[in-house]
Protein backbone atom coordinates (compact mmCIF):
# COMPACT_ATOMS: atom_id res chain seq x y z
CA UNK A 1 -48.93 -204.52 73.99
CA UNK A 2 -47.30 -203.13 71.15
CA UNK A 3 -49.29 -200.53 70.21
CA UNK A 4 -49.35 -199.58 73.69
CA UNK A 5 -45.59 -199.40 73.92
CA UNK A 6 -46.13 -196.75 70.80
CA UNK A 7 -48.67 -194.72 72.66
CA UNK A 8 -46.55 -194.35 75.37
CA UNK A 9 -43.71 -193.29 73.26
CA UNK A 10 -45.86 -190.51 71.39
CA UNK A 11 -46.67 -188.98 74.72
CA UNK A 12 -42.89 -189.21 75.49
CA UNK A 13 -42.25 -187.39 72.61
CA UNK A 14 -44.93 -184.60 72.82
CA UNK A 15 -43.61 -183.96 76.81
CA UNK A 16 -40.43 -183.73 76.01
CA UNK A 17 -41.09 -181.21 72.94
CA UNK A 18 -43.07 -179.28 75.20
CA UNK A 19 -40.40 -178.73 78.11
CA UNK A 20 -37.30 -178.85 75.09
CA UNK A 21 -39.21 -176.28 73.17
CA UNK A 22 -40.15 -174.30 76.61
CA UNK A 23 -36.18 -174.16 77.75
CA UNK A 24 -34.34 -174.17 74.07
CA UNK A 25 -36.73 -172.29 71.65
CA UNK A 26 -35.69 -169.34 71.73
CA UNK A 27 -32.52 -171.40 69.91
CA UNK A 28 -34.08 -173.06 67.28
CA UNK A 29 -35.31 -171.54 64.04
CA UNK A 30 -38.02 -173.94 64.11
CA UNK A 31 -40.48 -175.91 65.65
CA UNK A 32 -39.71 -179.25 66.96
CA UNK A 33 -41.31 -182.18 65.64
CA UNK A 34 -42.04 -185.57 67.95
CA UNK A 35 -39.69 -187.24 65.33
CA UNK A 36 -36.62 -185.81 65.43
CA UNK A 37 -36.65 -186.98 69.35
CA UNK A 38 -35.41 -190.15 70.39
CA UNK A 39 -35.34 -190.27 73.86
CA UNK A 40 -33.80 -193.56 76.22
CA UNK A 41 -34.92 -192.87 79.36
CA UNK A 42 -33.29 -196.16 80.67
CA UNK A 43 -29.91 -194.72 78.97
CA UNK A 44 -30.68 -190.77 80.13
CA UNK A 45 -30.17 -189.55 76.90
CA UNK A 46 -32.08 -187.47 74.53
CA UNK A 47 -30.90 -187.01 70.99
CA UNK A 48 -32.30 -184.39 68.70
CA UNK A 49 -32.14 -184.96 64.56
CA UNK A 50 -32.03 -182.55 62.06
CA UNK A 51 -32.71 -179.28 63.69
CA UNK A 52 -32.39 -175.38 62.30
CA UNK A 53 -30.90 -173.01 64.92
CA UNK A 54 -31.03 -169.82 65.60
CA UNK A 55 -27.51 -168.63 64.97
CA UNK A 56 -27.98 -164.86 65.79
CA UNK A 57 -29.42 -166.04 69.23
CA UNK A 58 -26.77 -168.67 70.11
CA UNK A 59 -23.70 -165.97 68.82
CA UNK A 60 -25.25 -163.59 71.28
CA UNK A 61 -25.16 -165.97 74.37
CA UNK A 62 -22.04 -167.39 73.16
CA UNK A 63 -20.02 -163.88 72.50
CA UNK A 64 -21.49 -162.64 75.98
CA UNK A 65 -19.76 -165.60 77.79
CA UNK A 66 -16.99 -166.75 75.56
CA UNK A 67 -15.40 -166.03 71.93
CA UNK A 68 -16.45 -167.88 70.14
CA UNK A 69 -18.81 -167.97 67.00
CA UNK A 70 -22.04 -169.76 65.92
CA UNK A 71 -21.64 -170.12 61.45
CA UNK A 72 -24.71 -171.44 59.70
């Protein structure tokens, strides 16, 4: 069952990329890959590693709403 249990997780992965990438790309400065996801569904968390974002993007959202600065 163990290589079932991996399966699963792989699909996991590639839906979540698909619906993160979907809401937050416009964010990031690059694509996502399946490993920098670690999602606990049991927990309801979803923790992203190592990603580049896209500054000029989030400083525009930000300074529209609040003031407050994006530095990368």
């Amino acid at each position: 069952m163990r290589g079932l249990s991996g399966l699963s997780d792989f699909f996991l992965r590639k839906a979540f990329k698909f619906a993160l990438k979907r809401n937050l790309g416009k964010y990031l400065a690059s694509e996502i890959d399946p490993s920098q996801l670690d999602v606990q569904l049991g927990q309801g968390t979803i923790e992203l590693r190592q990603l580049l974002l896209n500054c000029n993007e989030l400083n525009e959202q930000l300074v529209s709403h609040w003031e407050l600065l994006v530095v990368c």
